[in-house]
C-alpha atoms as a PDB file:
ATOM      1  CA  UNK A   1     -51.218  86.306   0.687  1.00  0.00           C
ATOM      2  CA  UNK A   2     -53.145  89.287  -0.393  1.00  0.00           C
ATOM      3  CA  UNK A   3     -53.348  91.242   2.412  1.00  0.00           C
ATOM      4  CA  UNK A   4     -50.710  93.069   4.761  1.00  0.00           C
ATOM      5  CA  UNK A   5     -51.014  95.214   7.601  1.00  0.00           C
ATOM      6  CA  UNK A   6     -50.760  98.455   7.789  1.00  0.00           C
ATOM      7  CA  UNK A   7     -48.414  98.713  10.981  1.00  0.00           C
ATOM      8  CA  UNK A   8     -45.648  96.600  12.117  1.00  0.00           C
ATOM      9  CA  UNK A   9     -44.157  95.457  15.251  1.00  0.00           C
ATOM     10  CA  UNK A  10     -40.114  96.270  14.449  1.00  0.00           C
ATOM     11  CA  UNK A  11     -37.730  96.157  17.285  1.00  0.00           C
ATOM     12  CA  UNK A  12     -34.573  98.599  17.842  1.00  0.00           C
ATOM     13  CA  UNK A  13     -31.594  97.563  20.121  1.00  0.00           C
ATOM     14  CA  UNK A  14     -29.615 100.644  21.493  1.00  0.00           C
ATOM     15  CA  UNK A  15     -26.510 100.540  23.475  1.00  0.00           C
ATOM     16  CA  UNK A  16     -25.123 103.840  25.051  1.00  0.00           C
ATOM     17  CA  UNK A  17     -28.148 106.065  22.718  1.00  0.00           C
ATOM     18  CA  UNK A  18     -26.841 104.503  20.076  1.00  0.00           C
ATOM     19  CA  UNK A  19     -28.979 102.166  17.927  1.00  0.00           C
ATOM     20  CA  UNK A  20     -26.989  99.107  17.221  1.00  0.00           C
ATOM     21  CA  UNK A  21     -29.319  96.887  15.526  1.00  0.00           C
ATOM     22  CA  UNK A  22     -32.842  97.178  14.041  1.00  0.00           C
ATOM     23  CA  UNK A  23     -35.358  93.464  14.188  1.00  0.00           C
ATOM     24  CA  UNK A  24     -37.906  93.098  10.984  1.00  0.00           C
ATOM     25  CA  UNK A  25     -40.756  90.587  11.224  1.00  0.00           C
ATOM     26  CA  UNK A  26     -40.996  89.355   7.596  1.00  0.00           C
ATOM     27  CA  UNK A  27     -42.983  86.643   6.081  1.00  0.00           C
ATOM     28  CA  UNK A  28     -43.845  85.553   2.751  1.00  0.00           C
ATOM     29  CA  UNK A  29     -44.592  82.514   0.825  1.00  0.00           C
ATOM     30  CA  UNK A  30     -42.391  79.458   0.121  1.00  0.00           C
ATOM     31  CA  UNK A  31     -43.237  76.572  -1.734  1.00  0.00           C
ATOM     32  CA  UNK A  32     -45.512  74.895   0.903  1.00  0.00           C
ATOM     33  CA  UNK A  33     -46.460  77.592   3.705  1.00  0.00           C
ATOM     34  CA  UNK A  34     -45.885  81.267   4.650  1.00  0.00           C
ATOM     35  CA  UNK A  35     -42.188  80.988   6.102  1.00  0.00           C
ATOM     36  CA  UNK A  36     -42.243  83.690   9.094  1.00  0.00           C
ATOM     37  CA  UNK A  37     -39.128  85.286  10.525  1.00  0.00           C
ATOM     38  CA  UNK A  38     -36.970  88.136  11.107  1.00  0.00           C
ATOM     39  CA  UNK A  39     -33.885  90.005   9.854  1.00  0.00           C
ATOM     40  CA  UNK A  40     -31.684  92.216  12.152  1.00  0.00           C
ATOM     41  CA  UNK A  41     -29.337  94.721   9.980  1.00  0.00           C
ATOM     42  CA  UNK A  42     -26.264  96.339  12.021  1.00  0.00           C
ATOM     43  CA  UNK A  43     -26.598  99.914  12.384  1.00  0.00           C
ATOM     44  CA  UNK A  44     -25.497 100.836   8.934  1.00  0.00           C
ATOM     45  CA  UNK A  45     -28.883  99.471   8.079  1.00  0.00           C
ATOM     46  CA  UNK A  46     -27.606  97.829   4.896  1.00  0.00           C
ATOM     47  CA  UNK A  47     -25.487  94.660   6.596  1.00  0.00           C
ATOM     48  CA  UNK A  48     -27.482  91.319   7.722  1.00  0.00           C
ATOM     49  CA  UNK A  49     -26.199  90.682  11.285  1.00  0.00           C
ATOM     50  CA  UNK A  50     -28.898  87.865  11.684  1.00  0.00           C
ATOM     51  CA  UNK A  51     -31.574  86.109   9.401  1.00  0.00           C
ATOM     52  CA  UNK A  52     -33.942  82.744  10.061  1.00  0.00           C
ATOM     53  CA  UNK A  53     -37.447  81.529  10.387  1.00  0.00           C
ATOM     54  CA  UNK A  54     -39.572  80.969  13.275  1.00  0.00           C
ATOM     55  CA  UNK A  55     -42.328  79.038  11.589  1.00  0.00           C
ATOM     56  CA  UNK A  56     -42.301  77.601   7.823  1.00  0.00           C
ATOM     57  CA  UNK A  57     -43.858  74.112   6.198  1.00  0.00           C
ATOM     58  CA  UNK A  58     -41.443  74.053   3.774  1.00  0.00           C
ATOM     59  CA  UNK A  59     -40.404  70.058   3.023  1.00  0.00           C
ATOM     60  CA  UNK A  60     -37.950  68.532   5.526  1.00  0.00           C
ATOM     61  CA  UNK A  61     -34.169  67.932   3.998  1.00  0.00           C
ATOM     62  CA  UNK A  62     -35.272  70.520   1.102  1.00  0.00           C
ATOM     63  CA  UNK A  63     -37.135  73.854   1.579  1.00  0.00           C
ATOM     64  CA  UNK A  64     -36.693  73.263   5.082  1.00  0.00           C
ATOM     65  CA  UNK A  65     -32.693  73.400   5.281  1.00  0.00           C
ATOM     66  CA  UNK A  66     -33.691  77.282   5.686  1.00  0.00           C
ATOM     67  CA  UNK A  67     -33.236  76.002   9.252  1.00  0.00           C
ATOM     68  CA  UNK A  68     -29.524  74.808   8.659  1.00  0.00           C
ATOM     69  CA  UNK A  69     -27.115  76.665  10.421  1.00  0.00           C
ATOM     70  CA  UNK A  70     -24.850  76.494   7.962  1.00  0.00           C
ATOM     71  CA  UNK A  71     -27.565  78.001   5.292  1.00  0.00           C
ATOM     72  CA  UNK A  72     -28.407  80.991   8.021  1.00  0.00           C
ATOM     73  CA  UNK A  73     -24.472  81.311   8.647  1.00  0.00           C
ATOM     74  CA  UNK A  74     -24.219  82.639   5.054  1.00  0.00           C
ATOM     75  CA  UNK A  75     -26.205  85.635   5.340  1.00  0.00           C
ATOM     76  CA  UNK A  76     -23.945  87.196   8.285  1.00  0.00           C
ATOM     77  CA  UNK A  77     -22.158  90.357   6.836  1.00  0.00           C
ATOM     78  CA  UNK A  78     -24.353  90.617   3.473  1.00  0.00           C
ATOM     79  CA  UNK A  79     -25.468  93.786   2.318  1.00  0.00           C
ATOM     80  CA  UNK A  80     -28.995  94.516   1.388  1.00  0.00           C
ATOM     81  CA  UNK A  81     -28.917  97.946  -0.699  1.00  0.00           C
ATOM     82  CA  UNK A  82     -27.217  98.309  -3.654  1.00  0.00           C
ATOM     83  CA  UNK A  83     -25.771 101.753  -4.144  1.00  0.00           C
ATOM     84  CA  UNK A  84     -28.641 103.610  -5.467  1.00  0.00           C
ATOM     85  CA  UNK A  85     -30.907 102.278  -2.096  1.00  0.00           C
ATOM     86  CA  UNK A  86     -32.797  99.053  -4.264  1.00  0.00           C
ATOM     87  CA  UNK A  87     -33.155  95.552  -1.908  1.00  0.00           C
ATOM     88  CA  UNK A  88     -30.652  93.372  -3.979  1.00  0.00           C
ATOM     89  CA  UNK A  89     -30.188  90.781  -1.462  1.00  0.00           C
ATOM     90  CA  UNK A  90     -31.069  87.291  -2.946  1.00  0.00           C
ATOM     91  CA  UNK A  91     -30.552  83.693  -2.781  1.00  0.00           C
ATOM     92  CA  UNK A  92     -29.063  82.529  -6.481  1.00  0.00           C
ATOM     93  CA  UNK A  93     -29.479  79.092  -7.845  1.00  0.00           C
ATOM     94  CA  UNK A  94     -26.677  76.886  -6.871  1.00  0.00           C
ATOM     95  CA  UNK A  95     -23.327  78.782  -5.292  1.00  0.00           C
ATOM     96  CA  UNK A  96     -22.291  82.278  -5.204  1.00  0.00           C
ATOM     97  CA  UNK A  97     -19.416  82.645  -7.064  1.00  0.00           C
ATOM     98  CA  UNK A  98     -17.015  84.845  -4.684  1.00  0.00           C
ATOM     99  CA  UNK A  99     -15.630  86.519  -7.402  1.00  0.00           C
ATOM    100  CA  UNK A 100     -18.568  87.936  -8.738  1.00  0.00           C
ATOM    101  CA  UNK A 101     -19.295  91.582  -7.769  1.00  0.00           C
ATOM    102  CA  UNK A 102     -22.580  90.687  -6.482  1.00  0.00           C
ATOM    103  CA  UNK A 103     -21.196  88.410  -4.295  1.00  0.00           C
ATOM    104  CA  UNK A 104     -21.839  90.891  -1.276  1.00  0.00           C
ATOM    105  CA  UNK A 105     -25.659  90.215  -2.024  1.00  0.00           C
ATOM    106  CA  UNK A 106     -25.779  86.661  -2.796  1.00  0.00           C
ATOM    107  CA  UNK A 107     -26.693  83.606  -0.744  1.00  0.00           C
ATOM    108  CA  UNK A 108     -26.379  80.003  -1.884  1.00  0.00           C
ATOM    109  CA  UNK A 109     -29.132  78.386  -3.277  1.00  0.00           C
ATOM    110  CA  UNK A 110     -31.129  75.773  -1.384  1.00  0.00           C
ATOM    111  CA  UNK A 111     -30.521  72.160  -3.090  1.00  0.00           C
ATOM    112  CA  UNK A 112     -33.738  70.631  -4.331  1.00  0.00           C
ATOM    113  CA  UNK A 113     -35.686  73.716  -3.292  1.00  0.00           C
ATOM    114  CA  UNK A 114     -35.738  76.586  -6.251  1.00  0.00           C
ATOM    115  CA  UNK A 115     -39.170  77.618  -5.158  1.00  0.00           C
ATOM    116  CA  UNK A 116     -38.729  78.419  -1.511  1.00  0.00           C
ATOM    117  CA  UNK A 117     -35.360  80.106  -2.402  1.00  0.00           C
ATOM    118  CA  UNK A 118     -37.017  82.282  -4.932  1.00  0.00           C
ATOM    119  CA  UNK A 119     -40.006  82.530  -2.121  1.00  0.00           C
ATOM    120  CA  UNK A 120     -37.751  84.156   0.613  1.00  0.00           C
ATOM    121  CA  UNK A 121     -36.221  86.248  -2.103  1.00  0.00           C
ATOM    122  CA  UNK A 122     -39.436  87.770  -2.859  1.00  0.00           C
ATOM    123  CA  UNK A 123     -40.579  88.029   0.715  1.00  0.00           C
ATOM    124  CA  UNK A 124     -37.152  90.260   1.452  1.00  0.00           C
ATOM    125  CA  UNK A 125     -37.451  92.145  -1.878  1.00  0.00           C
ATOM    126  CA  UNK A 126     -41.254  93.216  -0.593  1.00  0.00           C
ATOM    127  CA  UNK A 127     -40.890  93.459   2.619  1.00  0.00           C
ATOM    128  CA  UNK A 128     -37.110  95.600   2.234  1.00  0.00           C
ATOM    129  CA  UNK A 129     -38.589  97.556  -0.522  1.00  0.00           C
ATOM    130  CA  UNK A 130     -40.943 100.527  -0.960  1.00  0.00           C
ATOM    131  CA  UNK A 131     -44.263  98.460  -0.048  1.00  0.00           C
ATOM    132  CA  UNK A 132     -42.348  97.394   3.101  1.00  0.00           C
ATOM    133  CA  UNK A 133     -39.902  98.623   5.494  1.00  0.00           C
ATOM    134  CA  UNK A 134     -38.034 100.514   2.514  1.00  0.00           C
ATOM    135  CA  UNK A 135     -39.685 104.086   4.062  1.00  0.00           C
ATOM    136  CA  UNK A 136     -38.843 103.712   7.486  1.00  0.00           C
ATOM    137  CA  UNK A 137     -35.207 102.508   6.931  1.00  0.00           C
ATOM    138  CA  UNK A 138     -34.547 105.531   5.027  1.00  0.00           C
ATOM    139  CA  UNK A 139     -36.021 108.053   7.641  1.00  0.00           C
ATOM    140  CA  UNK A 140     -33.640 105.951   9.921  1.00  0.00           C
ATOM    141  CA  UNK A 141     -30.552 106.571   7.799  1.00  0.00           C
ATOM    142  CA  UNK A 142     -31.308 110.376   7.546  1.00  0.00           C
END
């Protein structure tokens, strides 16, 4: 994918005035396709309150298990900043180890399917980073 547009659709839910959650189209490449989805972070802006795809090719039983509930499950509560404002969320090859300190940014890797893992890392680094959404989530947080 070489090109990217220059605006984005992102969606804001506000209860009361207050924003609660913010939506991010994201999409990137996996092994097989261009897995589309969305993120919603809680109003902190750095916790996952919801993660998935809405289109992917990515091989049934492998790369595809990015539809498993159980796989999505795991990104509920994760954080996405580190303490200096860099996207550290990731999926890690094999399990996160709970006692790790990086724990809080981990997901468990897919079995049988390094490349989309590392594929839907990149996608949130990018699109979670400076090139992405990076800007507006900081104006946000000021």
């Amino acid at each position: 994918m070489r090109r990217r547009p220059n605006r984005q659709v992102v969606y804001f839910l506000r209860e009361n005035g207050r924003l609660r959650r913010v939506i991010l189209p994201v999409y990137g490449k996996g092994l097989w396709s261009t897995m589309y989805g969305l993120i919603a972070l809680g109003p902190d802006l750095n916790t996952v309150e919801s993660f998935g795809f809405f289109a992917h090719a990515e091989t049934p039983g492998l790369g595809g298990e990015v539809d498993n509930p159980r796989w999505r499950a795991q990104w509920i509560g994760k954080r996405v900043f580190d303490a200096s404002g860099q996207p550290r969320l990731e999926v890690v090859k094999g399990r996160v180890q709970p006692d790790s300190t990086q724990a809080e940014f981990h997901v468990d890797g897919l079995s049988g399917a390094t490349l989309t893992g590392r594929g839907v890392t990149n996608l949130l680094r990018f699109w979670l980073g400076e090139q992405g959404y990076g800007p507006l989530l900081k104006r946000l947080r000021g």
